[in-house]
C-alpha atoms as a PDB file:
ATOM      1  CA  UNK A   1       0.000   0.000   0.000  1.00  0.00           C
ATOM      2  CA  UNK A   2       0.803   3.580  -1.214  1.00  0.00           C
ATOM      3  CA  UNK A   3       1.390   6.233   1.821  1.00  0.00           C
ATOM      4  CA  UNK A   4      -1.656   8.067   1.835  1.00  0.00           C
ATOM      5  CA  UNK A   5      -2.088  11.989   3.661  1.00  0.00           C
ATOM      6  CA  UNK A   6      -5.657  12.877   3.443  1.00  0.00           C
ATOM      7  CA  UNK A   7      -7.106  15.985   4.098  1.00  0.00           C
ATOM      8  CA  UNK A   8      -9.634  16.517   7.118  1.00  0.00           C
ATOM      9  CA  UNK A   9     -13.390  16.669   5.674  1.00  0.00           C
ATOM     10  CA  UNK A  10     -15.233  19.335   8.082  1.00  0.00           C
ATOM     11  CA  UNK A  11     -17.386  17.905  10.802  1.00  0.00           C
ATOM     12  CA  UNK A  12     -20.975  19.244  11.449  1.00  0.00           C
ATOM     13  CA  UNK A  13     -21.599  22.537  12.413  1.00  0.00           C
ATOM     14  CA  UNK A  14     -22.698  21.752  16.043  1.00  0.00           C
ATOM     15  CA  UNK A  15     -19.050  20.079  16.586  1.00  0.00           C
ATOM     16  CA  UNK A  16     -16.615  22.738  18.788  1.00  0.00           C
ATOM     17  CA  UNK A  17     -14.016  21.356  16.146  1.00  0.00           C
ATOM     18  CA  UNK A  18     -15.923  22.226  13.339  1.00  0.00           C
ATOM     19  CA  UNK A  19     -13.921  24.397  10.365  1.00  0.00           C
ATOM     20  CA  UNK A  20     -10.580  22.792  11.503  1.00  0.00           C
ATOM     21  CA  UNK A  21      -8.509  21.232   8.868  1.00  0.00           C
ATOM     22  CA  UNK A  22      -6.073  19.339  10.967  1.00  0.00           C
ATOM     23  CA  UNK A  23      -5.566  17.248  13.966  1.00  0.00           C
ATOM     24  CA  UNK A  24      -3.468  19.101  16.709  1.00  0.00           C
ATOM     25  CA  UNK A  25      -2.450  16.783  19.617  1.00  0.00           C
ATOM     26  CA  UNK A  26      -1.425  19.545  22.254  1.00  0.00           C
ATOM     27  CA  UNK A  27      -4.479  21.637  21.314  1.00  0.00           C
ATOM     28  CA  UNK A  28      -7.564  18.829  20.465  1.00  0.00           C
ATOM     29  CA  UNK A  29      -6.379  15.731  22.079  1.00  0.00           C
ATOM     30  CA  UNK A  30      -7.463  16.969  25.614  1.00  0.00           C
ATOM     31  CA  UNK A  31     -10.905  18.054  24.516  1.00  0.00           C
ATOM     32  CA  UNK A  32     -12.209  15.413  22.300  1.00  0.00           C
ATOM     33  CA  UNK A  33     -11.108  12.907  25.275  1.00  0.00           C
ATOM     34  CA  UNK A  34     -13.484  14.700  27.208  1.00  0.00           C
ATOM     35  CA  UNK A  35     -15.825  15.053  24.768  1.00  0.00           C
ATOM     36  CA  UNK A  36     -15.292  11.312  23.765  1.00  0.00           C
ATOM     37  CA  UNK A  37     -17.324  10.225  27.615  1.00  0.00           C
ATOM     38  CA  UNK A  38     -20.305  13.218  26.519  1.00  0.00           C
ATOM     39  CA  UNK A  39     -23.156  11.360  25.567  1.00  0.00           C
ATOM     40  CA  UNK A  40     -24.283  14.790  24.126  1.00  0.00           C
ATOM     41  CA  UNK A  41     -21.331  14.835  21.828  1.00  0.00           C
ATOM     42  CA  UNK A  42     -20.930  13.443  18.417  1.00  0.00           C
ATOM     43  CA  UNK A  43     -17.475  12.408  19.315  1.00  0.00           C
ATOM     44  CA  UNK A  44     -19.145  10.298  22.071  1.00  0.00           C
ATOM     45  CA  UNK A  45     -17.075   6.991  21.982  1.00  0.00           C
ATOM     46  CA  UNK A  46     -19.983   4.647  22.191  1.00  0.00           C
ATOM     47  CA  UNK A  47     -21.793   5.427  19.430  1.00  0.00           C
ATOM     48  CA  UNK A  48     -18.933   6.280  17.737  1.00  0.00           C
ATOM     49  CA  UNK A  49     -17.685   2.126  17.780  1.00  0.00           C
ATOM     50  CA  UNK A  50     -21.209   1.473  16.686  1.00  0.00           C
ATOM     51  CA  UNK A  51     -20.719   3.033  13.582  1.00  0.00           C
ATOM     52  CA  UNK A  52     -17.545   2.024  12.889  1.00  0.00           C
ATOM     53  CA  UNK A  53     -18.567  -1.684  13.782  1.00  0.00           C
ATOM     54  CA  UNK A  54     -21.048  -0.659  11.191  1.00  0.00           C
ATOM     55  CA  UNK A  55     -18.524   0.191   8.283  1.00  0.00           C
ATOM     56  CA  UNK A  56     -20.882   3.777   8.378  1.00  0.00           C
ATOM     57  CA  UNK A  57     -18.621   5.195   5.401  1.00  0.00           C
ATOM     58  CA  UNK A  58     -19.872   8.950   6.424  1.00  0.00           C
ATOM     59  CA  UNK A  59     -17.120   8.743   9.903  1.00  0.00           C
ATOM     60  CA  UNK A  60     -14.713  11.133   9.188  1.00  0.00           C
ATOM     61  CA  UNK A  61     -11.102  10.664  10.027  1.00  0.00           C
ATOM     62  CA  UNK A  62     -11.584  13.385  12.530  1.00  0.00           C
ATOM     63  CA  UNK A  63     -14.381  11.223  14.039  1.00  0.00           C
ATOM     64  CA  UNK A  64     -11.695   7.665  13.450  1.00  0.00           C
ATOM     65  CA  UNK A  65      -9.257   9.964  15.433  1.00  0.00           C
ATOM     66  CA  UNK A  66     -11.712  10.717  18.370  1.00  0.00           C
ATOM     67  CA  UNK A  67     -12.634   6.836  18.205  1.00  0.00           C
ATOM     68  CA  UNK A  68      -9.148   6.226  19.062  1.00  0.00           C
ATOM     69  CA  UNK A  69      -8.657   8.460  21.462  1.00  0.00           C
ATOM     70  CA  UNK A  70     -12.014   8.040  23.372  1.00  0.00           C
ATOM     71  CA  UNK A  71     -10.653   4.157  23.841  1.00  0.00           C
ATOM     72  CA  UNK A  72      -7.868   5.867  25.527  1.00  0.00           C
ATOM     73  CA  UNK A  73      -9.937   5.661  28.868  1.00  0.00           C
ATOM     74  CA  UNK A  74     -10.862   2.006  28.766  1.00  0.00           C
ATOM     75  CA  UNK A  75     -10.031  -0.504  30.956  1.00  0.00           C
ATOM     76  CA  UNK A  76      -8.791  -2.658  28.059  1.00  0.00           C
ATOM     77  CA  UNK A  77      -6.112   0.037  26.958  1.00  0.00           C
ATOM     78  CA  UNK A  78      -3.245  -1.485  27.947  1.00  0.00           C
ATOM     79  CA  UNK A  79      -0.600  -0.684  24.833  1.00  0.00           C
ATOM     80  CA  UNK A  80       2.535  -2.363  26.558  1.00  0.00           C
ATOM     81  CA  UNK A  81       0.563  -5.192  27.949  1.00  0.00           C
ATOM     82  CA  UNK A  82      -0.704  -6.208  24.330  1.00  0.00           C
ATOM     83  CA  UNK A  83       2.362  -6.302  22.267  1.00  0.00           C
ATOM     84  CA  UNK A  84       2.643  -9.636  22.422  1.00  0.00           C
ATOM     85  CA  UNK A  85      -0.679 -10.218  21.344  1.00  0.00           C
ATOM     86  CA  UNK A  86      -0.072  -8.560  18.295  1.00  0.00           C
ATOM     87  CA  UNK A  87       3.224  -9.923  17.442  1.00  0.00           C
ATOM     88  CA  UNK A  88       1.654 -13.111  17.898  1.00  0.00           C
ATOM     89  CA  UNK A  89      -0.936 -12.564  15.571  1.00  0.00           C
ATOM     90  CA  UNK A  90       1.752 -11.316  13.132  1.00  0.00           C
ATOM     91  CA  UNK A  91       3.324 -14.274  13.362  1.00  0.00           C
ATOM     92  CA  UNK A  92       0.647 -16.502  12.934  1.00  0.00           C
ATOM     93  CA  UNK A  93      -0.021 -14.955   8.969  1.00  0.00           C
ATOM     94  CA  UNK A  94       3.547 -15.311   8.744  1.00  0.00           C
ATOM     95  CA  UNK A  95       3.139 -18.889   8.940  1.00  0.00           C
ATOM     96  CA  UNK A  96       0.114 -19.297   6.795  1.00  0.00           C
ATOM     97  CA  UNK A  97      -1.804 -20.135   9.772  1.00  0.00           C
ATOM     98  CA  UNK A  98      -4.655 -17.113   8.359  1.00  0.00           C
ATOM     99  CA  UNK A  99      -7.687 -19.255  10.316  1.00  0.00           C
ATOM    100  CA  UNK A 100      -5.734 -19.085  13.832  1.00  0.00           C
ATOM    101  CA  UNK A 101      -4.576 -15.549  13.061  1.00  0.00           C
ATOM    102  CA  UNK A 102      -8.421 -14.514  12.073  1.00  0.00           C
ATOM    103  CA  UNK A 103      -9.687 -16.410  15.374  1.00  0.00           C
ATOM    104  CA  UNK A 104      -6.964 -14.475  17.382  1.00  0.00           C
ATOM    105  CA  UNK A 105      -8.024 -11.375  16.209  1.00  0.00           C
ATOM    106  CA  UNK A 106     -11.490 -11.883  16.680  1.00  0.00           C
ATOM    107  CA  UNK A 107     -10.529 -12.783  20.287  1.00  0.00           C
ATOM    108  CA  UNK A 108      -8.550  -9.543  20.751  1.00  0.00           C
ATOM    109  CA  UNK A 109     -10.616  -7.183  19.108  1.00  0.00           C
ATOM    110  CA  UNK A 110     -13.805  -7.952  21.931  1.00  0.00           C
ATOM    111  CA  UNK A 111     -11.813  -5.756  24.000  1.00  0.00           C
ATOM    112  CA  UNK A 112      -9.522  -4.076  21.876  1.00  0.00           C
ATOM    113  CA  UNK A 113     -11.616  -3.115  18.546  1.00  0.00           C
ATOM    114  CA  UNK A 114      -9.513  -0.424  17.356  1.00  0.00           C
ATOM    115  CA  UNK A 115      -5.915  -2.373  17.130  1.00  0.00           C
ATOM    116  CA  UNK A 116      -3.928  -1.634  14.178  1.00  0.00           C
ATOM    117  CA  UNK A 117      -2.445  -4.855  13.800  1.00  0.00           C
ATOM    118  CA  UNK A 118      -5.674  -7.104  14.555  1.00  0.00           C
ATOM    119  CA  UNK A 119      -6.901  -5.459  12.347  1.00  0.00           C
ATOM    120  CA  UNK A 120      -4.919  -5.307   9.198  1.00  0.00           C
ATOM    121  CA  UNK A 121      -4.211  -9.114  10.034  1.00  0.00           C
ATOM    122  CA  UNK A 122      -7.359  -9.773  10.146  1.00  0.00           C
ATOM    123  CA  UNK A 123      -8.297  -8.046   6.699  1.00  0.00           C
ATOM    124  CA  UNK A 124      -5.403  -9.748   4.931  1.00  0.00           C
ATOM    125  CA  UNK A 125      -5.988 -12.945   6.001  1.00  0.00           C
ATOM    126  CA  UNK A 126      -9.686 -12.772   4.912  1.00  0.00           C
ATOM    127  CA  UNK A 127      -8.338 -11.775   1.351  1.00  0.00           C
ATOM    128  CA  UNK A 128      -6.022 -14.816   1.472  1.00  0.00           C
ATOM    129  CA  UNK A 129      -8.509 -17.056   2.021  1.00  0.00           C
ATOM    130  CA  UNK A 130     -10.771 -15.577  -0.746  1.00  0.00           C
ATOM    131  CA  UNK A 131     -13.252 -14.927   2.015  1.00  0.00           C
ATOM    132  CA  UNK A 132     -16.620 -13.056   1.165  1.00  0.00           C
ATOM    133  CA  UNK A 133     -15.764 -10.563   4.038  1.00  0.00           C
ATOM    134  CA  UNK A 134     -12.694  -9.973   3.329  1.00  0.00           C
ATOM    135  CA  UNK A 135     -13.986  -6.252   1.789  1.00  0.00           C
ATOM    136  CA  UNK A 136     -15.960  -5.473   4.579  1.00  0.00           C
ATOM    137  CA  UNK A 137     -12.922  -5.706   7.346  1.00  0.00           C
ATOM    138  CA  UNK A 138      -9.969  -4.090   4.821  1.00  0.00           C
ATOM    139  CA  UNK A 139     -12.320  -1.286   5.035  1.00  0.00           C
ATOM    140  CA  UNK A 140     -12.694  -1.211   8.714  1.00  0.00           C
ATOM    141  CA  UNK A 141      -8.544  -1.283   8.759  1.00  0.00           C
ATOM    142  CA  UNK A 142      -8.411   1.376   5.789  1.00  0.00           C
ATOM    143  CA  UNK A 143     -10.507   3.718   8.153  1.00  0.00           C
ATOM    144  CA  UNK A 144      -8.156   3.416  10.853  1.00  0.00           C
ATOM    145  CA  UNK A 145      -5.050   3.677   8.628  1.00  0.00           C
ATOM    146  CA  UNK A 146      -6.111   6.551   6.377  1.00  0.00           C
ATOM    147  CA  UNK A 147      -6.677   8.562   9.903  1.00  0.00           C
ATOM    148  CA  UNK A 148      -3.893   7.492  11.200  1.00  0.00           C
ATOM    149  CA  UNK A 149      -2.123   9.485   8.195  1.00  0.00           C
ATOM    150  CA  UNK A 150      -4.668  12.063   8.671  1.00  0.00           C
ATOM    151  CA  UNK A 151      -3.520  12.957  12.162  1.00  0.00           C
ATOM    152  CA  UNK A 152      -0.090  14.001  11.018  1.00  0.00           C
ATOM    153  CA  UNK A 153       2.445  14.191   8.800  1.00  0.00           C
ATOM    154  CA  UNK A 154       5.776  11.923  10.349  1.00  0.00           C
ATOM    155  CA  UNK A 155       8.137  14.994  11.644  1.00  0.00           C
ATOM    156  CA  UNK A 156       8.968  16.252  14.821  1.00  0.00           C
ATOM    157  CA  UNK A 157       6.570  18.896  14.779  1.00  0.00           C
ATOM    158  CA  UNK A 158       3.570  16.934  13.604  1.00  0.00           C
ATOM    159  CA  UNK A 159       4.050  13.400  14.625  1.00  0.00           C
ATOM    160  CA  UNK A 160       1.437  10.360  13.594  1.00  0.00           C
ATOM    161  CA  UNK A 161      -0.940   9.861  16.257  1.00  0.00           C
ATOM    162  CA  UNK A 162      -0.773   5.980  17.053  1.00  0.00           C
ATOM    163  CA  UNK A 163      -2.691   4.008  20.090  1.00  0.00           C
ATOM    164  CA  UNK A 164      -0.148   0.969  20.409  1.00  0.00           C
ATOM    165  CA  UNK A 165       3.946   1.481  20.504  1.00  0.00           C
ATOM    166  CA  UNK A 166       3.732  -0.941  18.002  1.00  0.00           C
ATOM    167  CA  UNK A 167       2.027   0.471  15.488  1.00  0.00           C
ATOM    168  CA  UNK A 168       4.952   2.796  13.984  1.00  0.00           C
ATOM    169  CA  UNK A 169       7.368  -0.535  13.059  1.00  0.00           C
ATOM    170  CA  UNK A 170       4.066  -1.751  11.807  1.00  0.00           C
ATOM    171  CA  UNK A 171       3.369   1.210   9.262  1.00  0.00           C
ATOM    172  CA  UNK A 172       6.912   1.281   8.340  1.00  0.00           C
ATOM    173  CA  UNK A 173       7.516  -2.247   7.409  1.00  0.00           C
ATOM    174  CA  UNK A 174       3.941  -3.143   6.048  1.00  0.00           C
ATOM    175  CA  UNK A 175       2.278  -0.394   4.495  1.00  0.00           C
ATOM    176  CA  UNK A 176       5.287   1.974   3.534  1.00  0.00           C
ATOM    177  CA  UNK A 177       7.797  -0.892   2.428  1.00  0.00           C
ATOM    178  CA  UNK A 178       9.937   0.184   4.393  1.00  0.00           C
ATOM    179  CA  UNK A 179      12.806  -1.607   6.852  1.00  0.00           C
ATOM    180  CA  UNK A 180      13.920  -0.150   9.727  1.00  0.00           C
ATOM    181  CA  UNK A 181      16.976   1.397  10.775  1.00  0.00           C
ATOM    182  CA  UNK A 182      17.728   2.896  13.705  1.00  0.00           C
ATOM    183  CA  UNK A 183      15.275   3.135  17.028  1.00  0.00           C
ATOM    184  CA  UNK A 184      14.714   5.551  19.865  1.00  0.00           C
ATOM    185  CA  UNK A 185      12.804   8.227  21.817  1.00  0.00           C
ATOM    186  CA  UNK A 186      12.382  11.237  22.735  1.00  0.00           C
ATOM    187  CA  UNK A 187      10.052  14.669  22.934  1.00  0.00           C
ATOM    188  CA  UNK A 188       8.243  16.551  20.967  1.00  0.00           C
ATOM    189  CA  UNK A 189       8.411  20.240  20.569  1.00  0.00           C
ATOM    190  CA  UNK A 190       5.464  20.253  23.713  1.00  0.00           C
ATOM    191  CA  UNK A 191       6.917  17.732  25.340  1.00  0.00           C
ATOM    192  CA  UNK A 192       4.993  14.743  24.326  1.00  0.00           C
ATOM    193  CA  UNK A 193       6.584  11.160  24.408  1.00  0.00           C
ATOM    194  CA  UNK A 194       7.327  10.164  20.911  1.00  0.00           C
ATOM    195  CA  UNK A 195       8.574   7.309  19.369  1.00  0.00           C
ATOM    196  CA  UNK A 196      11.488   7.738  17.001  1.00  0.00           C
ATOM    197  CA  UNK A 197      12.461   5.385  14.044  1.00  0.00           C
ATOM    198  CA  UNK A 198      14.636   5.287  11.316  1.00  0.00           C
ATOM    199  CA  UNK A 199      12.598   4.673   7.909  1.00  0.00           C
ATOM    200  CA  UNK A 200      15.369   2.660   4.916  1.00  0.00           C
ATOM    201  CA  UNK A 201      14.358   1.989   1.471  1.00  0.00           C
ATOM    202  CA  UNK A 202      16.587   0.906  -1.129  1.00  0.00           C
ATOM    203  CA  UNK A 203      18.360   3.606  -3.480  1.00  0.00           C
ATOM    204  CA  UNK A 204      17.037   6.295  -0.702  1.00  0.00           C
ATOM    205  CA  UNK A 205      17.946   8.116   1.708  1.00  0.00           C
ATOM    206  CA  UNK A 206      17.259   7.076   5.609  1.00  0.00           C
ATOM    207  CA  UNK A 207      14.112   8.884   7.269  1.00  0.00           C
ATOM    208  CA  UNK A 208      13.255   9.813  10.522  1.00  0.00           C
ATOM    209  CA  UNK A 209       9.650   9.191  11.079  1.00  0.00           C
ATOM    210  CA  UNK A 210       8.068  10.032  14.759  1.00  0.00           C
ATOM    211  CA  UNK A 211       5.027   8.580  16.515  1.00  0.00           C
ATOM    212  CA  UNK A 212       3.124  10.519  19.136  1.00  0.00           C
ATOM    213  CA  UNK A 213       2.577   7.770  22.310  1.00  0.00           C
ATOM    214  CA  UNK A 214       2.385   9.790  25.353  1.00  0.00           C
ATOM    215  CA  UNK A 215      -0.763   8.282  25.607  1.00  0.00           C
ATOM    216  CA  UNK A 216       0.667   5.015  25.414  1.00  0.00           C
ATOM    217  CA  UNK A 217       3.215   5.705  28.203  1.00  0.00           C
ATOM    218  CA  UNK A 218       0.680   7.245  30.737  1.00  0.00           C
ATOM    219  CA  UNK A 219      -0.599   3.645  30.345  1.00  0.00           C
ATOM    220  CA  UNK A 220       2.194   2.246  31.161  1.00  0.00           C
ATOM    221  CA  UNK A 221       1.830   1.359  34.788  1.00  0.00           C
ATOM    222  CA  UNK A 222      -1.544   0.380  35.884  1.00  0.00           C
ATOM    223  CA  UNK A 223      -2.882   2.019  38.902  1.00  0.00           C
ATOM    224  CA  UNK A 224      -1.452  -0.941  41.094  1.00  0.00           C
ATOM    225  CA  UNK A 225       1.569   0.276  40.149  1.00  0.00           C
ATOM    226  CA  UNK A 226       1.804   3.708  40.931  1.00  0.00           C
ATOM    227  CA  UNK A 227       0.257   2.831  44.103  1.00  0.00           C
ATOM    228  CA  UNK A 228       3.211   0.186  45.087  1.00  0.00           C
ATOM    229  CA  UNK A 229       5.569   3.015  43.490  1.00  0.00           C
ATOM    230  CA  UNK A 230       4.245   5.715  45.416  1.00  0.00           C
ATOM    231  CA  UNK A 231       4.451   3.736  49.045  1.00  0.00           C
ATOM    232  CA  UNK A 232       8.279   2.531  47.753  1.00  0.00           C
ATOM    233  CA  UNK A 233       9.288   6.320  47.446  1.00  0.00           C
ATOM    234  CA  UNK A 234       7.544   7.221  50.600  1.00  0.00           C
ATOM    235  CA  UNK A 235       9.549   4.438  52.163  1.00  0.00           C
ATOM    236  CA  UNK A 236      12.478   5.619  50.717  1.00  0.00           C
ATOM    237  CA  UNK A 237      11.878   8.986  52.297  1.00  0.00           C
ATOM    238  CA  UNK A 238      11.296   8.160  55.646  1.00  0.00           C
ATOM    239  CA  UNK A 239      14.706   5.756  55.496  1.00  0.00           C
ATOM    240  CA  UNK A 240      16.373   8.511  53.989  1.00  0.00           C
ATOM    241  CA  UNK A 241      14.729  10.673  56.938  1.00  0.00           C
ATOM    242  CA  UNK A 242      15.702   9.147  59.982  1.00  0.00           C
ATOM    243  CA  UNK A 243      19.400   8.517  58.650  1.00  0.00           C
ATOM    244  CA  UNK A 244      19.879  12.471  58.184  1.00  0.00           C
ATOM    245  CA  UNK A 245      18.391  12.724  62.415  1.00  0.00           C
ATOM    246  CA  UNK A 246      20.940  10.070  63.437  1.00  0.00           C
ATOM    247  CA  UNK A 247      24.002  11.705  61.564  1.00  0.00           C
ATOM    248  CA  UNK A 248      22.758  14.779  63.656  1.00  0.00           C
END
């Protein structure tokens, strides 16, 4: 597949975002998030995974974008928990095993039903198989993917908005052709986490592409975890406490 930037269709009148021709992370991502749990809103995320269950070709990739971002909040979001699952299922098409890979993505998608990688896997393998509905879900994936190039444009200043820290490796080495070179991190210019990886094609020149995750790392630790990390650093405080009164 061809690299495709697509430019934002304007949303209905009644929308606060209406007459806005891109998707700003530092300025938007905030308010459709809180729009996203309005039932009131159009960007509410409920009846926004109806319609995209649906296929409902009038969503807009302003509305994918909310979709994503409104699944931000759920319980299920866990982006460095899932990795695996998606590598597995990956794996699985690698080895021609397109039944277990569908069934596998049907499993993950109950809780996770905007996943890049389920669902391009999912897609393909239908089309493999010569399946009937193999149209229906490459359109679901195309939805997500043509948003996902939507929501920026690769640099530094406009990173790709992507749910999973997966998802950049995936875009580079399955839908740009890509291979990649070399891998890191860093921030944006606002200080948002971003992945950063090296883009190599053959007879060209390296690229840098970035992926806005900061999403993705507030996820990182579940709320467990910054409970046990919070009573560790207290502990460490009060050790660190009373040694200071004895050296007195």
């Amino acid at each position: 597949m061809k690299q495709m930037l697509l430019t934002f269709i304007f949303v209905i009148i009644f929308n606060p975002l209406y007459g806005q021709e891109s998707f700003d992370y530092h300025k938007d991502f905030n308010k459709i998030l809180e729009l996203s749990q309005d039932s009131l809103s159009t960007f509410y995320y409920p009846m926004l995974l109806d319609r995209f269950n649906k296929n409902d070709s009038t969503l807009t990739d302003l509305d994918l974008i909310a979709l994503q971002i409104g699944f931000t909040t759920n319980k299920h979001y866990e982006p460095y928990q899932t990795i695996d699952t998606e590598e597995e299922i990956m794996n699985l098409i690698n080895q021609k095993k397109y039944d277990a890979a569908i069934l596998m993505s049907n499993e993950f998608l109950k809780t996770n039903p905007v996943n890049f990688t389920a669902l391009m896997e999912k897609g393909f393998a239908y089309m493999l198989l010569q399946n009937d509905s193999a149209l229906f879900y490459k359109d679901k994936f195309m939805m997500i993917l043509n948003s996902v190039m939507a929501s920026g444009n690769g640099t530094i200043d406009n990173p790709f908005f992507v749910l999973s820290p997966r998802d950049g490796q995936t875009l580079i080495t399955h839908i740009f052709g890509g291979s990649i070179g070399m891998m890191g991190s860093g921030d944006d210019p606002n200080g948002y986490f971003v992945d950063i990886l090296e883009m190599k094609k053959e007879g060209k020149e390296p690229v840098k592409l970035y992926f806005n995750i900061n999403h993705a790392i507030e996820k990182m630790f579940s709320e467990e975890d910054m409970r046990n990390i919070e009573e560790a650093l207290k502990d460490t405080d009060k050790k660190e406490s009373k040694k200071k009164k004895k050296k007195k």
